[in-house]
Structure formats: C-alpha cells, structure tokens
C-alpha atoms as a PDB file:
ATOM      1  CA  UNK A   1       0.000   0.000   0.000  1.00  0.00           C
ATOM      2  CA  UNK A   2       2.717   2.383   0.633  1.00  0.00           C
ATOM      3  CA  UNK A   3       4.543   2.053  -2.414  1.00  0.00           C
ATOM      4  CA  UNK A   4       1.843   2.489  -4.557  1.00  0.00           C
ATOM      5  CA  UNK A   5       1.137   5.547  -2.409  1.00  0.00           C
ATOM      6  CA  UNK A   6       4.492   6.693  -3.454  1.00  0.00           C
ATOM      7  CA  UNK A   7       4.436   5.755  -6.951  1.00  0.00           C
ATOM      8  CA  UNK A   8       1.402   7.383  -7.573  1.00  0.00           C
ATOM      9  CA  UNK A   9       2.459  10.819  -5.440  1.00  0.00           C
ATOM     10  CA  UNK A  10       5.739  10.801  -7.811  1.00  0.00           C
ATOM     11  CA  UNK A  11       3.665  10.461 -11.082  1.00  0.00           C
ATOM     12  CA  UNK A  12       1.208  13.459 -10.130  1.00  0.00           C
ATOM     13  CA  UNK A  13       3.777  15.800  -8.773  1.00  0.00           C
ATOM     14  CA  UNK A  14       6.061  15.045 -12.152  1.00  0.00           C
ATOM     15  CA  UNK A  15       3.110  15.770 -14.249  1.00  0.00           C
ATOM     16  CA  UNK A  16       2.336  18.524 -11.779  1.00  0.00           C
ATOM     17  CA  UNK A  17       5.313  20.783 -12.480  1.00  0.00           C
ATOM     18  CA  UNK A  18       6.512  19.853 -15.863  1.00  0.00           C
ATOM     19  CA  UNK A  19       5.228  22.501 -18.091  1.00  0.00           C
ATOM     20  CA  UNK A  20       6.106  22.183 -21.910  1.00  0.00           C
ATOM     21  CA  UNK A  21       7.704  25.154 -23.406  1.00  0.00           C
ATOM     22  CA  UNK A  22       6.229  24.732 -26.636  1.00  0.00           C
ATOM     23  CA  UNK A  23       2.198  23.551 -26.551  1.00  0.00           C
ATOM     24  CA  UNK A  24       0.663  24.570 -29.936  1.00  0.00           C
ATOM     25  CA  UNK A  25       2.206  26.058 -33.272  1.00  0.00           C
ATOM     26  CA  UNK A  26       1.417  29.477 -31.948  1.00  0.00           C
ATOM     27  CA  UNK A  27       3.803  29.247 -29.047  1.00  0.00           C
ATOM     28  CA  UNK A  28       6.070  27.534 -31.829  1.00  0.00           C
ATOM     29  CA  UNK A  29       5.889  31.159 -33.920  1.00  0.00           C
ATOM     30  CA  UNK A  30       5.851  33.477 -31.020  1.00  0.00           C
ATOM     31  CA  UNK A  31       9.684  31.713 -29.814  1.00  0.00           C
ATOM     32  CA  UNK A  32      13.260  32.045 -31.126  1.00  0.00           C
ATOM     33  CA  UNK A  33      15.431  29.534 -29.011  1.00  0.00           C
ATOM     34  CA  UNK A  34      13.489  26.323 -30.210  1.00  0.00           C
ATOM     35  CA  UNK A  35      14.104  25.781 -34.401  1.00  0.00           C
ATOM     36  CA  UNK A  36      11.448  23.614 -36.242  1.00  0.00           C
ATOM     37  CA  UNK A  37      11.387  22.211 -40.010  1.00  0.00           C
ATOM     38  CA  UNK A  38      10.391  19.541 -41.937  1.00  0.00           C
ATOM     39  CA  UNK A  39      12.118  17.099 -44.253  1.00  0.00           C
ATOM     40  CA  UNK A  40      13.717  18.807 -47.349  1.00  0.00           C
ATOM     41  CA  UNK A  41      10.949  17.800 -49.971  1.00  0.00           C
ATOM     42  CA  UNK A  42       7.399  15.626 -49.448  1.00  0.00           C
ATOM     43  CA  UNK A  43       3.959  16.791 -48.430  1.00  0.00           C
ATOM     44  CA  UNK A  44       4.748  18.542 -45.149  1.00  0.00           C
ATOM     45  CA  UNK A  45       7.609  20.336 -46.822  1.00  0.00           C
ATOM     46  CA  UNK A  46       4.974  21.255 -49.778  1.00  0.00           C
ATOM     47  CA  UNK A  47       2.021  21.787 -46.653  1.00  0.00           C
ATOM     48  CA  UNK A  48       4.127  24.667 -45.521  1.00  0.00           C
ATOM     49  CA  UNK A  49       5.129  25.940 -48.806  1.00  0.00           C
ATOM     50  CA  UNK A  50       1.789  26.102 -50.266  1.00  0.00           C
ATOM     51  CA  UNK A  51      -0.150  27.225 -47.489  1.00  0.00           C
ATOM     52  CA  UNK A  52      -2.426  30.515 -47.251  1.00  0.00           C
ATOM     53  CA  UNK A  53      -3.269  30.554 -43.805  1.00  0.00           C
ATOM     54  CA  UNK A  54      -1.172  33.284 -41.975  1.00  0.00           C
ATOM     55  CA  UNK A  55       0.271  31.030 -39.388  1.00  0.00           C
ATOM     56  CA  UNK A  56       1.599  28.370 -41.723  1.00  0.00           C
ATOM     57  CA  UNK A  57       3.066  31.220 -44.237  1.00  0.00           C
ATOM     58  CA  UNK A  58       4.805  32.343 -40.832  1.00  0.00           C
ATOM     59  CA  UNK A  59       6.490  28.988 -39.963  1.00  0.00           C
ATOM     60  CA  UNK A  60       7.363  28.636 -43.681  1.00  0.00           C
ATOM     61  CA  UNK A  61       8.760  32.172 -43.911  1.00  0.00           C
ATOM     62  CA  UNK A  62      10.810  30.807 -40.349  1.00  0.00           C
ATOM     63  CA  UNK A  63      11.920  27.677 -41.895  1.00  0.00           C
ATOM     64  CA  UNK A  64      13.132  28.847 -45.670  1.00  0.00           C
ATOM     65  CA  UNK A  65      15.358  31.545 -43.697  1.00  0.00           C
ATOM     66  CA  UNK A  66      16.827  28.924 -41.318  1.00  0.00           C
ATOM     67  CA  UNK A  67      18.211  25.670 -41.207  1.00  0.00           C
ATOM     68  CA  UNK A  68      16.005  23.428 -40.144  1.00  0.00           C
ATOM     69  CA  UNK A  69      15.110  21.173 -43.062  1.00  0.00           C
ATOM     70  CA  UNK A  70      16.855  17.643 -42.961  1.00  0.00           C
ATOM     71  CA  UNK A  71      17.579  15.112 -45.543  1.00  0.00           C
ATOM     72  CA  UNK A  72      15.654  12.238 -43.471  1.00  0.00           C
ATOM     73  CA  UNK A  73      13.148  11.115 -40.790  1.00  0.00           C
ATOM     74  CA  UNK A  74      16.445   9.645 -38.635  1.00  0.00           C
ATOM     75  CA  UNK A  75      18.420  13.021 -38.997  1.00  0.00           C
ATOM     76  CA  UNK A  76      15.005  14.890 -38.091  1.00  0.00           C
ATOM     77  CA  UNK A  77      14.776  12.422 -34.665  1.00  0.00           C
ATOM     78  CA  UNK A  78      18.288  12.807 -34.238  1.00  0.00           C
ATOM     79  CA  UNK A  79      17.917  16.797 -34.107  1.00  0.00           C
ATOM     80  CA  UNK A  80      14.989  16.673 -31.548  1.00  0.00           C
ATOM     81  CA  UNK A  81      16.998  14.321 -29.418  1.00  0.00           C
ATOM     82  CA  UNK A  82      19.942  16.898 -29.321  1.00  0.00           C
ATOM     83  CA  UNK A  83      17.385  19.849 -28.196  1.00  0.00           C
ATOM     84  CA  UNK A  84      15.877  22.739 -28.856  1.00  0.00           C
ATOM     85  CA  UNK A  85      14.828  21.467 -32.270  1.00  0.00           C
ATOM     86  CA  UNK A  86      10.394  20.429 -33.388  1.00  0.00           C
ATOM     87  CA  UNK A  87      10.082  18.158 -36.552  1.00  0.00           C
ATOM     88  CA  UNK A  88       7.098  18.513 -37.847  1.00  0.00           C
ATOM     89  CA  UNK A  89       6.056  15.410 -39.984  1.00  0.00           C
ATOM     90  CA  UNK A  90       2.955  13.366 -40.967  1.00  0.00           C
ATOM     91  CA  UNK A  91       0.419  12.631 -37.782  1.00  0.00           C
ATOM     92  CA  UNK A  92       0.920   8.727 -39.113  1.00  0.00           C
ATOM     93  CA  UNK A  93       4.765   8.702 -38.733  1.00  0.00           C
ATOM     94  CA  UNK A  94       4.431  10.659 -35.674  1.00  0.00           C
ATOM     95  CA  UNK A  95       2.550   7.991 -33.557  1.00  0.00           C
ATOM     96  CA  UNK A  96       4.727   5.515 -35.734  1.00  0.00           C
ATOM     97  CA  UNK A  97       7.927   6.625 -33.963  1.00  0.00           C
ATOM     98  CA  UNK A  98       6.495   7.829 -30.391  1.00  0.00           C
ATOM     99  CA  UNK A  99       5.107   4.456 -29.984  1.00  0.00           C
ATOM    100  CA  UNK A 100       9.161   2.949 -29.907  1.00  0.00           C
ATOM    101  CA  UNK A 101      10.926   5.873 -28.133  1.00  0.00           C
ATOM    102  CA  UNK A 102       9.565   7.098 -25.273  1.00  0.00           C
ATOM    103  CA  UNK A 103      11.694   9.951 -25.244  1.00  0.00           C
ATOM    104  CA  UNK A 104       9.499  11.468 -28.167  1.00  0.00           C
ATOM    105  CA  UNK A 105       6.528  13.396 -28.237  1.00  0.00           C
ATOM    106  CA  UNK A 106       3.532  14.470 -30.384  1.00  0.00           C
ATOM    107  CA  UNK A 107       2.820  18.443 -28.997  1.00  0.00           C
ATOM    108  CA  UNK A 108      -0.463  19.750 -29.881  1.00  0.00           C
ATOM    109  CA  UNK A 109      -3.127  19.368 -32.517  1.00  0.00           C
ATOM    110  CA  UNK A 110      -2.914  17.708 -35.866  1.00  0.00           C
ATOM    111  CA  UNK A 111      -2.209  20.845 -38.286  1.00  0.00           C
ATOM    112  CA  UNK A 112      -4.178  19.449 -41.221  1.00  0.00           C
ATOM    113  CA  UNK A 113      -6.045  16.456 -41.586  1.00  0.00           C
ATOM    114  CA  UNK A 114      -6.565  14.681 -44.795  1.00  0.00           C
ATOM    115  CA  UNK A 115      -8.151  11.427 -45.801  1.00  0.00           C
ATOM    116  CA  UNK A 116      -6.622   8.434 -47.506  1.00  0.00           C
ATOM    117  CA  UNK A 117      -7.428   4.893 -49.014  1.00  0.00           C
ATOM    118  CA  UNK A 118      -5.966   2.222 -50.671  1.00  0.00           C
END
C-alpha cells in the first residue's frame, strides 16, 4: 500500500510541475530559441510551402530563412533528441515513432487532416 502511495504521489507531482515550453504552433511562432522544419521535400515540406493561412506562411517564412530542413526522418529524430529542435512530420509517422521511443513526443493538434485509401 505504501509504495503504490508513493508511486502514484511521484507520477502526479512530475506531471504537476513539468510545463512544456512549446504547446501549440502558436507558441512555436511566437519563440526564437526552439528551431522547427520539416524534411527537405514531401507533403509537409509542400504543406508549408503552399499554405495561405497566416500562421503556416509564418512557420514557412521561419523555416526557408533557417536551417532546419533535414535530408531524413532519422536526422530529423536525431535533431529533436539533441534539443531545442520540433520536426514537424505526418500525424501517421508521428505515432509511428512515439510508440518505440519514449523519449518522443507528439505536442499539440494535428495541423491538417486529410483522408486516404488504398
């Protein structure tokens, strides 16, 4: 009884105080330290590109005028492990790759949702 007393204590007091510095794409825009991109080409890349919607065209605008854009899905993981760094890809490879590394995270809502079928 104790124990779980104690485990369950630690959990809520973790969650508690952790606050995420980055919640939602508009704390992503309004920020400096924490960089965020896409892979070089493919539809997130061409999301961003294309988009009309004045919060989009301001993460694009960020991301052509830095660099954030990576060759590959393992370099993108590889950057957010380091720090400081948000790779924005597909909601389907998202859950793909938090499911096997616990260290990742999806933050917020999907940006744009699309159907598919094969």
């Amino acid at each position: 009884l104790i124990s779980t007393y104690t485990a369950n204590l630690a959990a809520f007091l973790t969650v508690d105080t952790t606050k995420l510095p980055i919640e939602s794409v508009e704390d992503l825009i309004t920020q400096t330290k924490i960089k965020y991109g896409t892979l070089k080409s493919g539809s997130s890349h061409d999301f961003f590109r294309n988009s009309t919607i004045p919060v989009f065209k301001k993460m694009w605008e960020f991301m052509s005028k830095n660099d954030v854009f990576v060759a590959n899905t393992k370099e993108g993981i590889a950057r957010v492990l380091k720090g400081d760094y948000v790779f924005v890809l597909e909601s389907s490879w998202n859950e793909f790759y938090n499911q096997r590394d616990c260290r990742l995270m999806q933050i917020g809502r999907l940006l744009d949702s699309k159907g598919y079928g094969i």
